[in-house]
C-alpha atoms as a PDB file:
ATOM      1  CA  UNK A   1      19.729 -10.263   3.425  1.00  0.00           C
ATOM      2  CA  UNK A   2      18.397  -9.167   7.278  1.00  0.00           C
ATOM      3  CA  UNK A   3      14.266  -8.041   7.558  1.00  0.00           C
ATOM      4  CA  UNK A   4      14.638  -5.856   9.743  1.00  0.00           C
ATOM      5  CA  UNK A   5      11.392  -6.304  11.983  1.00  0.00           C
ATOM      6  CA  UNK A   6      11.682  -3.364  14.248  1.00  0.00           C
ATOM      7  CA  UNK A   7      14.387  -1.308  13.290  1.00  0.00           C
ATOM      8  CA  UNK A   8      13.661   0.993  10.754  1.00  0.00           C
ATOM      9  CA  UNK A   9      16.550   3.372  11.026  1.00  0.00           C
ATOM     10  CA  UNK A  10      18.370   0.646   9.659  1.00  0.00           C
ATOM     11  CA  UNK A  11      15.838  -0.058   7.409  1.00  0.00           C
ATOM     12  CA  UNK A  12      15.730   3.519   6.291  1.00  0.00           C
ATOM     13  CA  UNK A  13      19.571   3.457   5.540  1.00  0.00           C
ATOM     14  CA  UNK A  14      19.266   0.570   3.124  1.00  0.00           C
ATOM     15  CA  UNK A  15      16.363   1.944   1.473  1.00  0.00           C
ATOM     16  CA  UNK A  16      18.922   5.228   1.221  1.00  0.00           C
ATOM     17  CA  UNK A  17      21.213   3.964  -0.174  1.00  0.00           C
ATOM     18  CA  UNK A  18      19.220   1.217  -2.494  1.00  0.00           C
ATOM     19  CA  UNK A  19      20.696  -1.763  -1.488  1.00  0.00           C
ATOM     20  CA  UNK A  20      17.493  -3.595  -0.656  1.00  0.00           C
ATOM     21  CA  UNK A  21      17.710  -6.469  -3.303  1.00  0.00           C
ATOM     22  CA  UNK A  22      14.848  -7.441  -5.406  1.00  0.00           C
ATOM     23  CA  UNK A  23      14.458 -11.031  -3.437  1.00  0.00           C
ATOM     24  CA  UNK A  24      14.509  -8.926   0.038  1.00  0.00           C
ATOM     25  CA  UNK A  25      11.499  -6.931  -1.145  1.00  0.00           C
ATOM     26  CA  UNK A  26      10.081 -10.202  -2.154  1.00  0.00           C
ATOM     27  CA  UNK A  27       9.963 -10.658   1.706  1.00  0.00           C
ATOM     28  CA  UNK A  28       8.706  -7.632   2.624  1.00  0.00           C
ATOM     29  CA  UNK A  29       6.008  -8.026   0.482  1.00  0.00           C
ATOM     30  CA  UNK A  30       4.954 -11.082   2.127  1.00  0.00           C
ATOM     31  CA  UNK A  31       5.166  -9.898   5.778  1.00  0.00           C
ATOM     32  CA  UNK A  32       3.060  -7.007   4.577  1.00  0.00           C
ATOM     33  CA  UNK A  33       0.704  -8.794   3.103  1.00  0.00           C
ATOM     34  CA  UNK A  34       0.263 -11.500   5.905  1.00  0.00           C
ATOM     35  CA  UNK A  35      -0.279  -8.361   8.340  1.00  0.00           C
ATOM     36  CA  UNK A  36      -2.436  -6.489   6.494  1.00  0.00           C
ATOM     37  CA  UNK A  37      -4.956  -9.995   6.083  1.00  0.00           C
ATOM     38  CA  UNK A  38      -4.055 -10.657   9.803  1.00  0.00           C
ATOM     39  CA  UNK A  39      -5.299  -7.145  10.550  1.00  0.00           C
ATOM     40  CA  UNK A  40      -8.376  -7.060   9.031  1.00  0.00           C
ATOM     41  CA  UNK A  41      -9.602 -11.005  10.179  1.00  0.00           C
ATOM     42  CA  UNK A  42      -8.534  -9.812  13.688  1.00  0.00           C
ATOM     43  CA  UNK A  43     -10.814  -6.934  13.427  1.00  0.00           C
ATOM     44  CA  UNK A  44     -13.522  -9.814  12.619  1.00  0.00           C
ATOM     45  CA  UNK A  45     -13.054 -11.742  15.053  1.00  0.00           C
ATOM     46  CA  UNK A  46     -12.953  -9.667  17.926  1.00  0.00           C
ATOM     47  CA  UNK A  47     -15.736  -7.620  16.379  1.00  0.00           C
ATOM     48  CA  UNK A  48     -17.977 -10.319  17.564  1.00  0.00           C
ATOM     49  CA  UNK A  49     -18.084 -13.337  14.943  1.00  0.00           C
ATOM     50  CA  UNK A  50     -16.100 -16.065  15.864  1.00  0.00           C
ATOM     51  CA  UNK A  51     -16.074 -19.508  14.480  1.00  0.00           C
ATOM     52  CA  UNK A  52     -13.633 -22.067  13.062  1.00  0.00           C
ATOM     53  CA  UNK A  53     -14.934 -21.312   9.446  1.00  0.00           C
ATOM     54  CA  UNK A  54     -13.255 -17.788  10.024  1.00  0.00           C
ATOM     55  CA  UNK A  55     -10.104 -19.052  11.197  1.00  0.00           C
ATOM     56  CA  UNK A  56     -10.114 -21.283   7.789  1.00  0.00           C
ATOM     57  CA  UNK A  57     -11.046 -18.080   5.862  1.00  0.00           C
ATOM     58  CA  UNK A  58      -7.784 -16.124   7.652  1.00  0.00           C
ATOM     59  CA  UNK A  59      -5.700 -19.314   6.897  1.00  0.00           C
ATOM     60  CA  UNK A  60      -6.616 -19.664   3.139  1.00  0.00           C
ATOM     61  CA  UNK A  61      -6.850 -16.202   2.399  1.00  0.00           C
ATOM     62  CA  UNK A  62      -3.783 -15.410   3.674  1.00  0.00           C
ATOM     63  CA  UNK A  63      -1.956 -18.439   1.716  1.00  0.00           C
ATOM     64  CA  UNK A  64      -3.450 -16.979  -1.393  1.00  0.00           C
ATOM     65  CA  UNK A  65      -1.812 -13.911  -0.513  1.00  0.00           C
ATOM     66  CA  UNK A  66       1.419 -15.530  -0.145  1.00  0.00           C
ATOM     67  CA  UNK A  67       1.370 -17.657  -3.157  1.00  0.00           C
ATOM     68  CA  UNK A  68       0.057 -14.284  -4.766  1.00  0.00           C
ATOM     69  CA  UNK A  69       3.226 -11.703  -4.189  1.00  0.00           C
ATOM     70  CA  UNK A  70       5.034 -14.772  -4.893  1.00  0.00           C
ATOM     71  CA  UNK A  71       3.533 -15.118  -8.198  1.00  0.00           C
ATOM     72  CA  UNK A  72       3.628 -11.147  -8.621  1.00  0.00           C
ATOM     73  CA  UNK A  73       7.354 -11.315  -7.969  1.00  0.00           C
ATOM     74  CA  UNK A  74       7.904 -14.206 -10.650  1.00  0.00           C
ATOM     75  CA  UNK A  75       5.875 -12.077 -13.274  1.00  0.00           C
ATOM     76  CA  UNK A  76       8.174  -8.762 -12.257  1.00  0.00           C
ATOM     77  CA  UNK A  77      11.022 -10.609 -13.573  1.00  0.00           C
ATOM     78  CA  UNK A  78      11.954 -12.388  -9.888  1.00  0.00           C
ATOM     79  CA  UNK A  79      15.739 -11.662  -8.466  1.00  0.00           C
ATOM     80  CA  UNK A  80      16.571  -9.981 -11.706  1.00  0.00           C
ATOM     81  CA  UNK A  81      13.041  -7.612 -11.826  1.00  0.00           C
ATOM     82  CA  UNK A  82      13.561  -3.994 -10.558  1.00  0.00           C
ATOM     83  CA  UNK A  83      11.270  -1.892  -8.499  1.00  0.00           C
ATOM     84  CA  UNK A  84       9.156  -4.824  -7.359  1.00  0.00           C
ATOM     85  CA  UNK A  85       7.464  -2.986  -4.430  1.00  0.00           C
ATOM     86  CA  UNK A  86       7.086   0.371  -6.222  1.00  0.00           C
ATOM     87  CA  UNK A  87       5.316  -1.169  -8.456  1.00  0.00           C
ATOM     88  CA  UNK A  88       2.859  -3.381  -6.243  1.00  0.00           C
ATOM     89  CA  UNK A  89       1.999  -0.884  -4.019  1.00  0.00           C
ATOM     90  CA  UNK A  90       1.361   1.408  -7.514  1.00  0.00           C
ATOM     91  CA  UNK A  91      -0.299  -1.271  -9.275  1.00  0.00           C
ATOM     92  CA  UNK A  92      -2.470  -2.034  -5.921  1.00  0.00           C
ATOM     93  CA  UNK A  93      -4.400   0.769  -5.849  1.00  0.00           C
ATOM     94  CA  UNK A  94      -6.749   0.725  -9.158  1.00  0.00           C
ATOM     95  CA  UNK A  95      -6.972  -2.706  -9.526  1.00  0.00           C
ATOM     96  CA  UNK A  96      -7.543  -2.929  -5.376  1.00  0.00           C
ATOM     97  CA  UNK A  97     -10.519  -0.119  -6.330  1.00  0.00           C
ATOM     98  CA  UNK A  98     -11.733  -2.351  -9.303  1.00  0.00           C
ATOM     99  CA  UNK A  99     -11.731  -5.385  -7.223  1.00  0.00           C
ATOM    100  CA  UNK A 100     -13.512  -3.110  -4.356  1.00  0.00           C
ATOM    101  CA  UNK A 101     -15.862  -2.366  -6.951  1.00  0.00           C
ATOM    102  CA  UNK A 102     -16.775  -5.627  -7.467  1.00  0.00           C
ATOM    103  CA  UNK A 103     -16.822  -7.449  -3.880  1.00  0.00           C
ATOM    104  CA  UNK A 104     -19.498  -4.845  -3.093  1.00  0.00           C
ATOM    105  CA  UNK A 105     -21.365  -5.499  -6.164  1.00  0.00           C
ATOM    106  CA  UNK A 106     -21.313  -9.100  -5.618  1.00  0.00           C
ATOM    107  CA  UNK A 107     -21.427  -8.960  -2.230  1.00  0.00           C
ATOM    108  CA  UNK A 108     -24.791  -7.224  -2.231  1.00  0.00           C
ATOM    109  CA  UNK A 109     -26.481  -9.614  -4.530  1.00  0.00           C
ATOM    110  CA  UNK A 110     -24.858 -12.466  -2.540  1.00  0.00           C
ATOM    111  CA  UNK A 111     -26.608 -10.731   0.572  1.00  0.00           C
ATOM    112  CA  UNK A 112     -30.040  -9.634  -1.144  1.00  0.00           C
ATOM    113  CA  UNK A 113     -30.555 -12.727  -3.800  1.00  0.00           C
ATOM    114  CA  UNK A 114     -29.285 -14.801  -1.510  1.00  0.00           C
ATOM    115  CA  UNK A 115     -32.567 -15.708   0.321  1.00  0.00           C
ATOM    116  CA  UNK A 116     -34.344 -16.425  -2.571  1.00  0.00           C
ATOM    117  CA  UNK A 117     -32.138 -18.645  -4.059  1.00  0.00           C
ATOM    118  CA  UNK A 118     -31.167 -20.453  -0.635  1.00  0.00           C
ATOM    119  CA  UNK A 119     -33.825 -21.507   1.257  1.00  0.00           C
ATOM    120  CA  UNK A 120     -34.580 -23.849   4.371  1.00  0.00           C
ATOM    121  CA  UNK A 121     -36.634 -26.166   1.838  1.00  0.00           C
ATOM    122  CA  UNK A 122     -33.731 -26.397  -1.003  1.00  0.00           C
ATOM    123  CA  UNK A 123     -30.832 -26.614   2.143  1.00  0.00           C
ATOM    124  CA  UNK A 124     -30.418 -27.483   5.543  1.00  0.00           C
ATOM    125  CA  UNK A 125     -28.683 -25.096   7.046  1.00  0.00           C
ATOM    126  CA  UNK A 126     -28.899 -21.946   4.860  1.00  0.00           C
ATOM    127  CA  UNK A 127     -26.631 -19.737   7.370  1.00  0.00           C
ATOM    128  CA  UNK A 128     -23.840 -22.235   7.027  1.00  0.00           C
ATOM    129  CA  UNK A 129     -24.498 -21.634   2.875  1.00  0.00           C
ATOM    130  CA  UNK A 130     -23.822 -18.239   3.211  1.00  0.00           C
ATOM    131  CA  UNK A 131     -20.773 -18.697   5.386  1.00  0.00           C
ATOM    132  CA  UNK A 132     -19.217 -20.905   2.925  1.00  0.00           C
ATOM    133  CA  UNK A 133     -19.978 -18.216   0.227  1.00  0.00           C
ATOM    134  CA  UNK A 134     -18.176 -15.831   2.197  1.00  0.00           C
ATOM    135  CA  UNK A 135     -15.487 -18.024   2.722  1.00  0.00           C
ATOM    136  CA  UNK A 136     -15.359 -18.819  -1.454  1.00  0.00           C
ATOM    137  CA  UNK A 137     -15.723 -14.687  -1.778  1.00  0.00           C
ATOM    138  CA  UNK A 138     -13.358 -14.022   0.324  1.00  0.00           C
ATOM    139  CA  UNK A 139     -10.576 -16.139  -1.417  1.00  0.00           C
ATOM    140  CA  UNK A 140     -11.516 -15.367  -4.991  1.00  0.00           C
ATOM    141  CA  UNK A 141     -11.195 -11.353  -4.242  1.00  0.00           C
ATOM    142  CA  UNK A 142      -7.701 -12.075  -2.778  1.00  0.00           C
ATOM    143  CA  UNK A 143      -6.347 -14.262  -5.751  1.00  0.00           C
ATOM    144  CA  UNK A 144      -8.110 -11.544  -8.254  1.00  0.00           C
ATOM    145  CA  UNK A 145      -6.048  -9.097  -6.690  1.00  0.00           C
ATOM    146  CA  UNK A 146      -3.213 -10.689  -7.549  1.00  0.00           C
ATOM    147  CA  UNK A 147      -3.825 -12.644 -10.306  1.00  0.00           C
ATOM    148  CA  UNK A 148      -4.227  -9.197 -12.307  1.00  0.00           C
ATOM    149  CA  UNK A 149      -1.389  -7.541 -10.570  1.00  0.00           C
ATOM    150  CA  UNK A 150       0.872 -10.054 -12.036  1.00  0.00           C
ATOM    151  CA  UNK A 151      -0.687  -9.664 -15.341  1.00  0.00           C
ATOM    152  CA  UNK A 152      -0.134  -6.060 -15.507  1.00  0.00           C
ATOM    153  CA  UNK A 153       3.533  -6.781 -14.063  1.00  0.00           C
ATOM    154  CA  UNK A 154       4.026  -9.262 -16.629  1.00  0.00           C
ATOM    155  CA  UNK A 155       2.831  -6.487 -19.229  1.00  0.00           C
ATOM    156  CA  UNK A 156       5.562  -3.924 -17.851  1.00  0.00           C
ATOM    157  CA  UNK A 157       8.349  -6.568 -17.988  1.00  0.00           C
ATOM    158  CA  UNK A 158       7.381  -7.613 -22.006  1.00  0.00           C
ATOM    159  CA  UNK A 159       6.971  -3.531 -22.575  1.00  0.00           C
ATOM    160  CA  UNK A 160      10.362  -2.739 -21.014  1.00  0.00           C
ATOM    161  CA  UNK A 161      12.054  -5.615 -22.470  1.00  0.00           C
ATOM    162  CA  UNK A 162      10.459  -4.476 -26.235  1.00  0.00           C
ATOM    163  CA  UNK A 163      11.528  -0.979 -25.561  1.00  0.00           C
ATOM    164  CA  UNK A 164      15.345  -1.852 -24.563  1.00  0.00           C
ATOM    165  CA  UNK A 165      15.591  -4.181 -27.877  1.00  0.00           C
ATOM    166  CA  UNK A 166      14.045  -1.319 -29.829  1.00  0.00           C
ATOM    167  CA  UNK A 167      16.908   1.289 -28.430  1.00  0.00           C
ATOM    168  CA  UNK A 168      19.759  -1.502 -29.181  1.00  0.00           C
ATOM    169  CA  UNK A 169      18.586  -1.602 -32.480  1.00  0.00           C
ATOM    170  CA  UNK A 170      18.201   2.238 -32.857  1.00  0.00           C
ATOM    171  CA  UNK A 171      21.649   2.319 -31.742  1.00  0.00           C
ATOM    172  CA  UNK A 172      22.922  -0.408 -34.113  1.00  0.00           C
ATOM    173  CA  UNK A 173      22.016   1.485 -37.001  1.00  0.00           C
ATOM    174  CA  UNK A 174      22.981   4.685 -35.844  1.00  0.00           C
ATOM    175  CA  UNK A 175      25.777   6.333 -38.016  1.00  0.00           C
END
């Protein structure tokens, strides 16, 4: 039950020879996906925007992360699920594109509409506005991401736990 943080020989070996338990991916999963939002938020900052509303942003979106591969390891079955990562990383790519799809969608009315919908005469500070809609963006992206991962995980457990009860009872009646 060792991460192995730098060694990946070692890491290699277990992956060889499959004894990487379900609950140790779990882990993986969750250093991954704190690095990958660390990664990107890093990129941010030192790319010339730095504030304490980002740091918030980094902190929050990175607990819904968390929470999320937690909750997308519950709906894989947990400790007794089977290729947990396999099927994250699958699972990550449409519905990552489909939730790409949107952001930009949204995001560019959020950018064009916003403007005429926020103005110095309805708020104060219509900058600050926008940053908060970021911040709200930013977070509901991340726990759509997951949310639907784990419903599509959820959908391979009840499928795979259909199709083993329909080969016992094949089996039951065979001659």
């Amino acid at each position: 039950m060792t991460i192995h943080w730098w060694n990946t020989d070692k890491l290699v070996e277990r992956l060889v020879t499959d004894s990487l338990s379900e609950s140790e991916s779990l882990r993986y999963a969750m250093v991954a996906a704190a690095l990958y939002t660390q990664a990107m938020y890093w990129a941010t900052w030192f790319g010339g925007y730095q504030s304490w509303l980002l740091l918030y942003e980094f902190a929050a979106v990175t607990a819904v992360a968390l929470i999320g591969v937690s909750e997308c390891f519950k709906a894989n079955d947990g400790s007794l699920g089977s290729d947990f990562l396999k099927r994250l990383a699958v699972l990550g790519v449409p519905v990552g594109i489909k939730v790409m799809l949107a952001s930009i969608v949204l995001g560019q009315v959020l950018y064009f509409g916003f403007p005429y919908v926020v103005t110095p005469t309805t708020f104060r500070d219509p900058v600050f506005v926008y940053q908060l809609a970021s911040f709200v963006f930013g977070m509901a992206f991340m726990a759509a991401f997951y949310w639907r991962i784990a419903f599509h995980l959820r959908r391979i457990v009840r499928m795979k736990r259909s199709n083993l009860a329909f080969k016992r009872d094949a089996l039951k009646r065979a001659p």
